[in-house]
C-alpha atoms as a PDB file:
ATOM      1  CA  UNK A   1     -69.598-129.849  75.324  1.00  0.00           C
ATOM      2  CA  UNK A   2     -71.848-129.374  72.103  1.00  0.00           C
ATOM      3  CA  UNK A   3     -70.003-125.506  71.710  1.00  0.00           C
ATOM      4  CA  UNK A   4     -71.947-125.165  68.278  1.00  0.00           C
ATOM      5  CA  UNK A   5     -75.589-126.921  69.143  1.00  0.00           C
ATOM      6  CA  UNK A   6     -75.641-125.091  71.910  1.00  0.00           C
ATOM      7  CA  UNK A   7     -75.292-121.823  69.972  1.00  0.00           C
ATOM      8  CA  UNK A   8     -77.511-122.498  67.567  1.00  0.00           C
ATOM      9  CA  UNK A   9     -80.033-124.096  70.255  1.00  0.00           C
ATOM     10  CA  UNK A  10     -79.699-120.412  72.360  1.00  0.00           C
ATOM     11  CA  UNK A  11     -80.724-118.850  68.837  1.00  0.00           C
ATOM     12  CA  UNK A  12     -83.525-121.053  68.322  1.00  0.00           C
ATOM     13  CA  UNK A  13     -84.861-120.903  72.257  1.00  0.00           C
ATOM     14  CA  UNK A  14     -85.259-117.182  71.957  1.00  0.00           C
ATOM     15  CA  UNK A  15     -86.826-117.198  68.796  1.00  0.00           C
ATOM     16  CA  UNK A  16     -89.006-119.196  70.149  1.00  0.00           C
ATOM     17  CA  UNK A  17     -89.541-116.736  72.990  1.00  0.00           C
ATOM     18  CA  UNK A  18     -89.502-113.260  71.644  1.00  0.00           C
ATOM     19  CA  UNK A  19     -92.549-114.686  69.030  1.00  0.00           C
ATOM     20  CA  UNK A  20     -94.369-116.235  72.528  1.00  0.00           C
ATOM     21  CA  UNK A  21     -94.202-112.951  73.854  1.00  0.00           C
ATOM     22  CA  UNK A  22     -95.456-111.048  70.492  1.00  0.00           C
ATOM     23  CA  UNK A  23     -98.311-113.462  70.995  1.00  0.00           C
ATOM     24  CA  UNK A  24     -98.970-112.892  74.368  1.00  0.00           C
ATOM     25  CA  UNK A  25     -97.682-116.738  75.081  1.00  0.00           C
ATOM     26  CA  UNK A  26     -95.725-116.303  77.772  1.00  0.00           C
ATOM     27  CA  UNK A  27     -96.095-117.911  81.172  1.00  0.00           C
ATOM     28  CA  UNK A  28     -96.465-116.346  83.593  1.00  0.00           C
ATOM     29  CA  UNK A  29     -97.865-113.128  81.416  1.00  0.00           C
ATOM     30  CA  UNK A  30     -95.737-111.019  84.090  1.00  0.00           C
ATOM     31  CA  UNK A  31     -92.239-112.551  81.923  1.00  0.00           C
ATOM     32  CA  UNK A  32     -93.128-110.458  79.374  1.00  0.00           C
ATOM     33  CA  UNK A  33     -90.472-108.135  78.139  1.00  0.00           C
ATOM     34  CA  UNK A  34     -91.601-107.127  74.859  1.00  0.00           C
ATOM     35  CA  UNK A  35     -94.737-105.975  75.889  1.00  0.00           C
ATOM     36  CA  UNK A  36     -93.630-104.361  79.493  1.00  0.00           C
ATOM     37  CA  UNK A  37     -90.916-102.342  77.142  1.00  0.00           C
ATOM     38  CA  UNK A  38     -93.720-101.134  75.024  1.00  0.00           C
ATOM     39  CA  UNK A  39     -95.803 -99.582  77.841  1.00  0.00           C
ATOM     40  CA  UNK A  40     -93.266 -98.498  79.898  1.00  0.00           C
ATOM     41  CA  UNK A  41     -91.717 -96.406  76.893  1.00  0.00           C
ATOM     42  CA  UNK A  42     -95.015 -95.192  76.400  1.00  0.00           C
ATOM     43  CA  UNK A  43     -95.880 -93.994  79.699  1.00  0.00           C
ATOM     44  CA  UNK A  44     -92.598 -92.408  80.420  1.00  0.00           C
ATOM     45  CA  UNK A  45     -92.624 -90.769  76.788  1.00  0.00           C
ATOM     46  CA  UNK A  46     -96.533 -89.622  77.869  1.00  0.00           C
ATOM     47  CA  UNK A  47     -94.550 -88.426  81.331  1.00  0.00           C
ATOM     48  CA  UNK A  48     -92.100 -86.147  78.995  1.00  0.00           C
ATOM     49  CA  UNK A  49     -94.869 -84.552  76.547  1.00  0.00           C
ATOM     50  CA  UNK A  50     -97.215 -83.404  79.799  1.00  0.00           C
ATOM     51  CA  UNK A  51     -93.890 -82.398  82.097  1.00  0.00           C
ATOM     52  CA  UNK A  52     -91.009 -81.507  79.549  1.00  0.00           C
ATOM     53  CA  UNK A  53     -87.711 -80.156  81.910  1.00  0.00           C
ATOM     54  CA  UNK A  54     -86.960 -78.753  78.570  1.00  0.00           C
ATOM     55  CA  UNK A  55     -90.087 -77.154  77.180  1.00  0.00           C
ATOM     56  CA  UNK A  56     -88.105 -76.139  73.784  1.00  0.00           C
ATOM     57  CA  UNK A  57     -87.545 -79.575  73.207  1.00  0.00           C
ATOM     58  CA  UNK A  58     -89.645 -81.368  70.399  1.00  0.00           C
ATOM     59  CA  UNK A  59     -91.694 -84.483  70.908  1.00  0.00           C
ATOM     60  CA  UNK A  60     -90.418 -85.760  68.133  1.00  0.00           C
ATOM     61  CA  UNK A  61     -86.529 -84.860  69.205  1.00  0.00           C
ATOM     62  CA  UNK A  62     -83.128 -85.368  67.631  1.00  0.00           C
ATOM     63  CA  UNK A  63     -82.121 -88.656  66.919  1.00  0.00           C
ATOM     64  CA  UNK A  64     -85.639 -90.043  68.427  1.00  0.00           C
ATOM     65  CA  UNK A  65     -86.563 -92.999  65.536  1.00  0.00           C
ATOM     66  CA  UNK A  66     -82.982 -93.883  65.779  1.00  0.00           C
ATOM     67  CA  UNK A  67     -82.737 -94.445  69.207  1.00  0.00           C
ATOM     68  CA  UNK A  68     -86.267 -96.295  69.286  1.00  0.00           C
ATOM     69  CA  UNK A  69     -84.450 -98.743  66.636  1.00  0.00           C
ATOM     70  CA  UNK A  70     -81.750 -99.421  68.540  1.00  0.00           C
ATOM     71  CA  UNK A  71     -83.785-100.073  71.885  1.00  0.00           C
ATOM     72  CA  UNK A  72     -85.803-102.882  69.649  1.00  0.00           C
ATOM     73  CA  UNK A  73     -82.131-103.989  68.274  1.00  0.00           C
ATOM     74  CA  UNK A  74     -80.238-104.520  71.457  1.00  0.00           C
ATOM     75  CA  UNK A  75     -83.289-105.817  73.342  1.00  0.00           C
ATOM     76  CA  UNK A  76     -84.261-108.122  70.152  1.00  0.00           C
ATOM     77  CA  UNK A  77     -82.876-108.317  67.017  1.00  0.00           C
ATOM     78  CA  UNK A  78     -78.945-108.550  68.612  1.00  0.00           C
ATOM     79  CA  UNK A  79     -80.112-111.444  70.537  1.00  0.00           C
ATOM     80  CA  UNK A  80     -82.245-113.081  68.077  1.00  0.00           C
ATOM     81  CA  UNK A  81     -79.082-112.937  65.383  1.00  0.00           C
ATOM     82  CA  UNK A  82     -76.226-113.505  67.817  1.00  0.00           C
ATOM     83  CA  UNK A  83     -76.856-113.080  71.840  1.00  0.00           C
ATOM     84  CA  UNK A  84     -79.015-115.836  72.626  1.00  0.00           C
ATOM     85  CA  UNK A  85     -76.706-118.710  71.596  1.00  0.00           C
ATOM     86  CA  UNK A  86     -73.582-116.665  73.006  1.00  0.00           C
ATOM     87  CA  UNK A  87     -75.354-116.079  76.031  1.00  0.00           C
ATOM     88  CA  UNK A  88     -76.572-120.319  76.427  1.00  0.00           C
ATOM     89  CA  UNK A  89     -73.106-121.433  75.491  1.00  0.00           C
ATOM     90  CA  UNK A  90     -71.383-119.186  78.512  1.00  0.00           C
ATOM     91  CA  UNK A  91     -74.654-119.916  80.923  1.00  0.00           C
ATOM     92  CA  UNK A  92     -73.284-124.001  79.808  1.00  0.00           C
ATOM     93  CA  UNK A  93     -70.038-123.309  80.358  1.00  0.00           C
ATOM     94  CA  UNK A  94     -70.344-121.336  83.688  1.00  0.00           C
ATOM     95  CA  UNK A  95     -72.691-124.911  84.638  1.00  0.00           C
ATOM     96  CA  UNK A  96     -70.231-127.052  84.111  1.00  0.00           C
ATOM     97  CA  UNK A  97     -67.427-124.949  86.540  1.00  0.00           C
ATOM     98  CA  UNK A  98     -70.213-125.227  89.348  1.00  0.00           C
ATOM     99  CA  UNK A  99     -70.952-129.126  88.797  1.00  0.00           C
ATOM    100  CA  UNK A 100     -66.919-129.604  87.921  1.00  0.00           C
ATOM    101  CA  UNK A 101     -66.742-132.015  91.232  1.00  0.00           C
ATOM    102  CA  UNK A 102     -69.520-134.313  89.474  1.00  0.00           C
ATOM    103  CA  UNK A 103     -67.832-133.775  85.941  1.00  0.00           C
ATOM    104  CA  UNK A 104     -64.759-134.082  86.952  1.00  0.00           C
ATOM    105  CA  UNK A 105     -64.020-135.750  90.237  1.00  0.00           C
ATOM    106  CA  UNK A 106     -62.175-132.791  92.050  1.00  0.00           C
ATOM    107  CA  UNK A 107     -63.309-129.340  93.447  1.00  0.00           C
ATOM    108  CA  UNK A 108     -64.748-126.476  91.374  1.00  0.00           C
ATOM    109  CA  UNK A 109     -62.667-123.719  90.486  1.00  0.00           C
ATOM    110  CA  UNK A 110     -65.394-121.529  91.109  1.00  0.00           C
ATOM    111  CA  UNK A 111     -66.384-121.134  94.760  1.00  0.00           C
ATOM    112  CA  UNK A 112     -69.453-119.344  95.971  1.00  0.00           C
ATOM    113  CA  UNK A 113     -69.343-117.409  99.066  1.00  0.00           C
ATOM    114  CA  UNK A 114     -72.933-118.446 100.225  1.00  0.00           C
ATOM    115  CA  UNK A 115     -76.350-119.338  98.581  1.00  0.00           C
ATOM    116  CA  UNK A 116     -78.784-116.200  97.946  1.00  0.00           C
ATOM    117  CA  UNK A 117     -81.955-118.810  97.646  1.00  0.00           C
ATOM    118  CA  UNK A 118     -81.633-119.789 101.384  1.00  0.00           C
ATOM    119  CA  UNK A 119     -81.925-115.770 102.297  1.00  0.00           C
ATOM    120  CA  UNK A 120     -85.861-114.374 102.374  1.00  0.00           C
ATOM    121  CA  UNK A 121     -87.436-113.539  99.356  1.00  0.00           C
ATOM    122  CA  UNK A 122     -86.614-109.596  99.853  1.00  0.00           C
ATOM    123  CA  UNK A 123     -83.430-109.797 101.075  1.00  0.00           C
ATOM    124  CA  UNK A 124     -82.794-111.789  97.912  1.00  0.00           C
ATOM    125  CA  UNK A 125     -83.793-109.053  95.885  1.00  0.00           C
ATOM    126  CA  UNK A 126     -82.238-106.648  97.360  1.00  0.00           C
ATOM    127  CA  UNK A 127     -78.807-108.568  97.480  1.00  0.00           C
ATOM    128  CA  UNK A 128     -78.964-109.078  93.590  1.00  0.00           C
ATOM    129  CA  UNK A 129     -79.997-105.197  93.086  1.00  0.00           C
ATOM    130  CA  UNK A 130     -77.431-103.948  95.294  1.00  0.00           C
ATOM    131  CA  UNK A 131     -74.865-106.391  93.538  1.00  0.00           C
ATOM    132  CA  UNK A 132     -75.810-106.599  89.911  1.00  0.00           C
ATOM    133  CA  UNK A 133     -76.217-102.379  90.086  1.00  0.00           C
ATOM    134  CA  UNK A 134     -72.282-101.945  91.657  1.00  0.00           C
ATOM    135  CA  UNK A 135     -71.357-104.766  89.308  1.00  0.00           C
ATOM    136  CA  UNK A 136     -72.903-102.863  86.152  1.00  0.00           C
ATOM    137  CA  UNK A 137     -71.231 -99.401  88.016  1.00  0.00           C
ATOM    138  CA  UNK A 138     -67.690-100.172  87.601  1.00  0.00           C
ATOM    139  CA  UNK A 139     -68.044-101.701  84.065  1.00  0.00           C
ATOM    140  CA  UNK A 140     -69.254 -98.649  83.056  1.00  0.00           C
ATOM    141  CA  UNK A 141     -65.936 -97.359  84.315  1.00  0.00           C
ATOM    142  CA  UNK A 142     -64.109 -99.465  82.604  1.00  0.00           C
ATOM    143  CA  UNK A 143     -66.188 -98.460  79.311  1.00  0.00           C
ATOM    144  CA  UNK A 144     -64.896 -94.329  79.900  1.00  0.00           C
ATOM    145  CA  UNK A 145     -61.234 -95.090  81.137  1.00  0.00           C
ATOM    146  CA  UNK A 146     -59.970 -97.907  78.372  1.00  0.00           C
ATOM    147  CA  UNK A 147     -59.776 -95.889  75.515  1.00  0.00           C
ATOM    148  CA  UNK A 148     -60.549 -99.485  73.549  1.00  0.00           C
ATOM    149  CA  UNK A 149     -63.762 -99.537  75.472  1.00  0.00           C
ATOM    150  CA  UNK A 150     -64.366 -96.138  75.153  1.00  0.00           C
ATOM    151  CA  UNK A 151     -64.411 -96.069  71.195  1.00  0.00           C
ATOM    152  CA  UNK A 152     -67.844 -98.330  71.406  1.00  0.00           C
ATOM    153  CA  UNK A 153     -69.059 -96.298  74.590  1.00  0.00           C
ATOM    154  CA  UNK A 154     -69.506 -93.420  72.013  1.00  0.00           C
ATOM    155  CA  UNK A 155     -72.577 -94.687  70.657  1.00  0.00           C
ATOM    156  CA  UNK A 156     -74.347 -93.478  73.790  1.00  0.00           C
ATOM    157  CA  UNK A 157     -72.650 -90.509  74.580  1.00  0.00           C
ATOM    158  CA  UNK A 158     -73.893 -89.549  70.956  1.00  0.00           C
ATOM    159  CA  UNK A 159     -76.846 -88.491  72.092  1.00  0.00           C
ATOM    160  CA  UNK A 160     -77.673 -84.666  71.984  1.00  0.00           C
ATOM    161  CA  UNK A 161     -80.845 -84.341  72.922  1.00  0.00           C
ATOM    162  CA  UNK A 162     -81.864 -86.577  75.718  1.00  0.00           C
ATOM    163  CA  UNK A 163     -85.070 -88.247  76.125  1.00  0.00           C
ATOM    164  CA  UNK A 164     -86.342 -92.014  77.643  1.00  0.00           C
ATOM    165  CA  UNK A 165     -85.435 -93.854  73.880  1.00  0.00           C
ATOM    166  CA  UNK A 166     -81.630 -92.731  74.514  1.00  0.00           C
ATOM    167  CA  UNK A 167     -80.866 -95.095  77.781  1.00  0.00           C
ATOM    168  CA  UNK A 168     -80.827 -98.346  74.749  1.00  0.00           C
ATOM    169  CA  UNK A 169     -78.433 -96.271  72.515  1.00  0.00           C
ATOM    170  CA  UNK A 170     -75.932 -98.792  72.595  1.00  0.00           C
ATOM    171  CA  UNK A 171     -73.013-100.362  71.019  1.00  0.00           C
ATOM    172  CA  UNK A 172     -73.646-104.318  70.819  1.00  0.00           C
ATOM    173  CA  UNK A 173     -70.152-104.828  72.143  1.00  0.00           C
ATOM    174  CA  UNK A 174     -71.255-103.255  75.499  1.00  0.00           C
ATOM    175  CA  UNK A 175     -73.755-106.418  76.211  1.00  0.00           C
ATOM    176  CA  UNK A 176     -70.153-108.667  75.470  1.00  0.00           C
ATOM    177  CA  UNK A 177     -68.569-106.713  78.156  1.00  0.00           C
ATOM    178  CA  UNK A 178     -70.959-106.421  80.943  1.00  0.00           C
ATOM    179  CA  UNK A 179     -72.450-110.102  80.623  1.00  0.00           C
ATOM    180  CA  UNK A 180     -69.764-112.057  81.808  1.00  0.00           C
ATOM    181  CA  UNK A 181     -68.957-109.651  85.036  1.00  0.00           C
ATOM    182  CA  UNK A 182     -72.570-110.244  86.001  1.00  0.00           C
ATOM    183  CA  UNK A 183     -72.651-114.295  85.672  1.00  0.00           C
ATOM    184  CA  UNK A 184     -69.260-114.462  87.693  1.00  0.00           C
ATOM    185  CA  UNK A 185     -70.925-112.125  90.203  1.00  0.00           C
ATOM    186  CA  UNK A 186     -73.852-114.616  90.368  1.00  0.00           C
ATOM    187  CA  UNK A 187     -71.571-117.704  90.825  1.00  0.00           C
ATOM    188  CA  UNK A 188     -70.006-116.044  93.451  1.00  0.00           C
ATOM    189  CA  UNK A 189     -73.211-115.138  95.191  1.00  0.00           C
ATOM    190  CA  UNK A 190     -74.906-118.675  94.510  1.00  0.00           C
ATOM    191  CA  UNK A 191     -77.819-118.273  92.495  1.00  0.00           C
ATOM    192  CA  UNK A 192     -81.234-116.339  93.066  1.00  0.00           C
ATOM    193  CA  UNK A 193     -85.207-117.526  92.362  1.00  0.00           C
ATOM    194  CA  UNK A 194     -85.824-116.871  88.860  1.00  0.00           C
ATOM    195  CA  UNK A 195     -88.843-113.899  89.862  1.00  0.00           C
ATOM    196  CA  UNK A 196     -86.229-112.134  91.865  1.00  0.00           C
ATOM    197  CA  UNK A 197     -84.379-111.439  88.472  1.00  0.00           C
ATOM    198  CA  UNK A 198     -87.842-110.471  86.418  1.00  0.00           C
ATOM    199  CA  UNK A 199     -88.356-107.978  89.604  1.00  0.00           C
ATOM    200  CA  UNK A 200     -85.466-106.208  89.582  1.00  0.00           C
ATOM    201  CA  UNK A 201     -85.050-106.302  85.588  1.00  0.00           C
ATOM    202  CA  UNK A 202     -87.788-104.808  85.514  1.00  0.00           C
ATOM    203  CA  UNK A 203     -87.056-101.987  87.840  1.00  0.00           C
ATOM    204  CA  UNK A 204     -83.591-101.164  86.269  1.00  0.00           C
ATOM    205  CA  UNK A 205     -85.078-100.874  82.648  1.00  0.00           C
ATOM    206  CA  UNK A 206     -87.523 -98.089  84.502  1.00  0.00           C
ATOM    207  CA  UNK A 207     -85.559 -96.661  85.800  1.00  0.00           C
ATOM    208  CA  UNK A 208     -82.627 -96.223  82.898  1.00  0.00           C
ATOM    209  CA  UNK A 209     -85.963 -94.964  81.039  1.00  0.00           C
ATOM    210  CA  UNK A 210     -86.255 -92.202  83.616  1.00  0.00           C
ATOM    211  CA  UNK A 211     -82.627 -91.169  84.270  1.00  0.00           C
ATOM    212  CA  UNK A 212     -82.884 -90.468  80.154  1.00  0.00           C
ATOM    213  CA  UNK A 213     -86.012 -88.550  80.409  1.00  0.00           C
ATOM    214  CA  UNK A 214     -86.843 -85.299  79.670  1.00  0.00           C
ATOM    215  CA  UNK A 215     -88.287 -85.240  82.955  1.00  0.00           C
ATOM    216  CA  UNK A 216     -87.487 -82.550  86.040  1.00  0.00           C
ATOM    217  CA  UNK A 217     -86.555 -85.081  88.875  1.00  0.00           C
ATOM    218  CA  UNK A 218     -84.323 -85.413  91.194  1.00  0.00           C
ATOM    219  CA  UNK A 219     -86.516 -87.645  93.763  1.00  0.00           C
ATOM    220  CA  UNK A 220     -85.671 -85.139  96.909  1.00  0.00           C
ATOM    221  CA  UNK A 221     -83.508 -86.749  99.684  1.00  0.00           C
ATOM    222  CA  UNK A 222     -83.617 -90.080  97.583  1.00  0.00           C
ATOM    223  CA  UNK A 223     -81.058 -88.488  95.512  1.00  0.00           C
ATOM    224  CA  UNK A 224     -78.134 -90.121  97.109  1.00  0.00           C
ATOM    225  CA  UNK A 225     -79.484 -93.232  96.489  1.00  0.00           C
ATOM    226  CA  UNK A 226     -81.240 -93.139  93.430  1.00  0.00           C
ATOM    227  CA  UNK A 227     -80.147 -91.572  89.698  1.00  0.00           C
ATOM    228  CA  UNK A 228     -82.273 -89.509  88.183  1.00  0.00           C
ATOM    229  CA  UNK A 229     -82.351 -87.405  85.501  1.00  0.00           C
ATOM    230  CA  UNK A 230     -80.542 -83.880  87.152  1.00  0.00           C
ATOM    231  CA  UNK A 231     -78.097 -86.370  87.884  1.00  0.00           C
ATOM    232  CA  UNK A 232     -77.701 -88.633  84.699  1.00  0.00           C
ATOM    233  CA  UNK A 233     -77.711 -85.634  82.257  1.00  0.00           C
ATOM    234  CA  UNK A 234     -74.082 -84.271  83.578  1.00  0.00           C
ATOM    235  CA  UNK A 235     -72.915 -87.863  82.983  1.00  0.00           C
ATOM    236  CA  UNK A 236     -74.022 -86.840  79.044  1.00  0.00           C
ATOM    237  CA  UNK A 237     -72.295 -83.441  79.701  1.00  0.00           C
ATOM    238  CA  UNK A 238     -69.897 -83.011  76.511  1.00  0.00           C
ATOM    239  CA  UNK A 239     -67.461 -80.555  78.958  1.00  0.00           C
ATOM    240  CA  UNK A 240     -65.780 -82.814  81.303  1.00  0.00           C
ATOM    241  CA  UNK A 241     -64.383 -81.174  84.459  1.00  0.00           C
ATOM    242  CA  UNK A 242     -60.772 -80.916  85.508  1.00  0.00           C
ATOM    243  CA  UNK A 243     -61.959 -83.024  88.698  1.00  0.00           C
ATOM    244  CA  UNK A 244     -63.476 -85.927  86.770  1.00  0.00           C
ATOM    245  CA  UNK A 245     -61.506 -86.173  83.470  1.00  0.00           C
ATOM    246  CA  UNK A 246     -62.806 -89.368  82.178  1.00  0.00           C
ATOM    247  CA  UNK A 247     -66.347 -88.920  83.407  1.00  0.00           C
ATOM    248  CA  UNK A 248     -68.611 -88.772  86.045  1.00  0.00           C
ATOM    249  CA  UNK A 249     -71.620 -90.008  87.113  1.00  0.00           C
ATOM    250  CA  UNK A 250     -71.528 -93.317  86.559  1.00  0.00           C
ATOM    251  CA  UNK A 251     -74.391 -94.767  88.359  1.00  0.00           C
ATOM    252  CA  UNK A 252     -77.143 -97.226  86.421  1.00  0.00           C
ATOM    253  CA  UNK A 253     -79.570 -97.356  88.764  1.00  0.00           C
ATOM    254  CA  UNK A 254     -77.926 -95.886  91.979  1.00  0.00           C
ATOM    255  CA  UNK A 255     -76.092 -93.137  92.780  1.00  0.00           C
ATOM    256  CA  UNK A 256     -74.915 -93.969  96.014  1.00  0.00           C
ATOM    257  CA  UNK A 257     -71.831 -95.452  94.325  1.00  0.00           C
ATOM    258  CA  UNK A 258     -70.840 -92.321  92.946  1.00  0.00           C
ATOM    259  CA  UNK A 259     -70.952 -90.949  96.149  1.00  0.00           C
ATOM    260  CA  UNK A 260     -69.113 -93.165  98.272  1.00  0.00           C
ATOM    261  CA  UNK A 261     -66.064 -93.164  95.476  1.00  0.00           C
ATOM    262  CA  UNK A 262     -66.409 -89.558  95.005  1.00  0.00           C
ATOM    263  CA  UNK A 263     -67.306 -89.828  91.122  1.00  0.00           C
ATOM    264  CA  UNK A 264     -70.766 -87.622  91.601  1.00  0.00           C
ATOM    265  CA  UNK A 265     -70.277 -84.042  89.656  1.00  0.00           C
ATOM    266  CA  UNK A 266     -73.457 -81.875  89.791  1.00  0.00           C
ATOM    267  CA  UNK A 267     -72.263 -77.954  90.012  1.00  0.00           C
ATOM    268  CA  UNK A 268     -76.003 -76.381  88.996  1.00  0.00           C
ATOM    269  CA  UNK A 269     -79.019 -77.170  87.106  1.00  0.00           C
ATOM    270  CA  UNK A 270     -77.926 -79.051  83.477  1.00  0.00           C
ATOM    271  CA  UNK A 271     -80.737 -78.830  81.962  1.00  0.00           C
ATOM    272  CA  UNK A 272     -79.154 -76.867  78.849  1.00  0.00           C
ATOM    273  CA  UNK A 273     -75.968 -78.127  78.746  1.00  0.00           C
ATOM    274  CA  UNK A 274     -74.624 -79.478  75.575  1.00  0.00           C
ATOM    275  CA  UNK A 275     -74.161 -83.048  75.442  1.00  0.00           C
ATOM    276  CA  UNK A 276     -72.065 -85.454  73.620  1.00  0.00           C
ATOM    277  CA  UNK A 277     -68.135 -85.783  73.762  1.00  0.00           C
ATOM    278  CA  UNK A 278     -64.915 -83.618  72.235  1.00  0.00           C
ATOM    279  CA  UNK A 279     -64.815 -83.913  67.946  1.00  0.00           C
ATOM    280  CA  UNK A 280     -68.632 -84.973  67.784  1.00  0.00           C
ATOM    281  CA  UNK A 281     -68.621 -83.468  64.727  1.00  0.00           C
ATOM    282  CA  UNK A 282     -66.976 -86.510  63.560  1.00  0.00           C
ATOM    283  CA  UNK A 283     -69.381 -89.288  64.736  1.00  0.00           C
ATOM    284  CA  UNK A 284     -71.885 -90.721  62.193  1.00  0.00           C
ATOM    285  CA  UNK A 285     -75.174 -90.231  62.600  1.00  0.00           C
ATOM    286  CA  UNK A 286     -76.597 -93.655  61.040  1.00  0.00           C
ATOM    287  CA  UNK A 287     -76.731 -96.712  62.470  1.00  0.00           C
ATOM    288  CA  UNK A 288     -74.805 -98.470  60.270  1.00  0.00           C
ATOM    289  CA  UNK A 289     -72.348 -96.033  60.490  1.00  0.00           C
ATOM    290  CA  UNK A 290     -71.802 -95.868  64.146  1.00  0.00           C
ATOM    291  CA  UNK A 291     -72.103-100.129  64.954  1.00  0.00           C
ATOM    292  CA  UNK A 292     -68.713 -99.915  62.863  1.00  0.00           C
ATOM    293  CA  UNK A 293     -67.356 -96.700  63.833  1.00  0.00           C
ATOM    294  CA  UNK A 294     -65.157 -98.409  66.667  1.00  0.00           C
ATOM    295  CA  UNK A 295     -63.277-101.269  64.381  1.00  0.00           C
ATOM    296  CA  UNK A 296     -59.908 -99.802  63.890  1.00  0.00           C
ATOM    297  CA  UNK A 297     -60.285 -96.763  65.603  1.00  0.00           C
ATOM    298  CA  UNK A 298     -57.547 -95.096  67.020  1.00  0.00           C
ATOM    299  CA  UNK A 299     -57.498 -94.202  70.574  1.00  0.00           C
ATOM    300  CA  UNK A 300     -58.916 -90.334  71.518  1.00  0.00           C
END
């Protein structure tokens, strides 16, 4: 295998890409991220100035250019530098473990338990929802309870005021860790139709923009399934509970998996608490700054 041309070829694809979808280029128009993250900030931002849960809160809030940089950075600038060709040289190298019987003469390594694109459309989606979701669930467990991990986690737990910019506050280093968990998930699975993953995508990023909202929702009885803000802001909370010392609330898009492994923690309304983590005092407050916070850090 080509390790560097296909690096540099990843690099160059989504280059490629991210200026087709600047340019409105993109086929079909619905693949377009760029512009679907622009709106959809904009309406739930709209959402947060006509219904603020905290009314004391400013537009304008704490941190809010910052975090609207780093939602362009992770989303674009990470992958145009770095990502892309990371991401086609492990999407090569996972290709090669499924066709290792043609490459190689023998079986694959890598077996998947059945084939997702012989299921109906929506049961496909819901399959890769339900699995991508508990797959992103207990990384994000992994991020609070390896203090390693945890040291880059910080960058979003940063966040003291919340609002829809804050669910991309993120260390690149997270995007290393969860990537790989979700393409062994998908070997094992078998593969999906390419619109499944737009759809769902497309749901999670709304719905991340809502659970960081300053929005008062809770979604009634859909609670137990759903995350939502009343929910998502304890997970922020900078007092952790005897009960859940490394965390709680760890849902991405669901909450039902916090529930069924007894990680959910609401005890009343947060929607004053204080936010952030133990010595915040501490953490940088530029970008700069807090990308290299975590090299050499000691474990807290």
């Amino acid at each position: 295998m080509d390790f560097f041309g296909n690096f540099v070829n990843g690099i160059k694809d989504f280059g490629n890409y991210f200026w087709n979808e600047i340019t409105f280029q993109v086929s079909p128009w619905y693949q377009n991220y760029f512009w679907w993250l622009i709106v959809l900030s904009l309406v739930v931002w709209s959402l947060e100035i006509l219904f603020p849960w905290r009314k004391n809160q400013s537009i304008f809030r704490k941190d809010f250019w910052l975090d609207t940089f780093y939602m362009f950075f992770n989303f674009y600038i990470f992958k145009l530098i770095f990502f892309a060709g990371l991401a086609l040289l492990t999407s090569s190298s996972f290709n090669e473990l499924i066709n290792w019987e043609a490459i190689n003469g023998g079986p694959s390594p890598i077996i998947s338990v059945f084939d997702a694109r012989e299921l109906p459309y929506f049961l496909q989606i819901t399959i890769f929802f339900l699995v991508m979701d508990f797959v992103q669930w207990l990384v994000h467990n992994v991020l609070h309870r390896v203090p390693f991990l945890w040291q880059f986690h910080k960058v979003h737990h940063s966040v003291q005021e919340m609002g829809f910019a804050a669910h991309l506050r993120y260390h690149w280093m997270e995007t290393i860790v969860y990537q790989p968990a979700k393409y062994i998930m998908l070997l094992l699975i078998g593969g999906f139709e390419p619109s499944s993953v737009f759809v769902i995508y497309y749901i999670n990023i709304a719905i991340g923009h809502l659970n960081h909202a300053n929005l008062s929702l809770d979604y009634g009885p859909l609670k137990y399934i759903l995350n939502n803000p009343k929910m998502h802001i304890w997970h922020h909370s900078k007092e952790l509970p005897k009960s859940h010392p490394k965390g709680m609330n760890f849902g991405i898009s669901l909450s039902i998996w916090d529930y069924i492994f007894r990680t959910n923690y609401i005890p009343h309304d947060g929607r004053d608490i204080e936010l952030g983590f133990e010595n915040m005092e501490k953490f940088p407050g530029s970008f700069g700054k807090q990308i290299i916070y975590p090299i050499g850090k000691k474990d807290d």
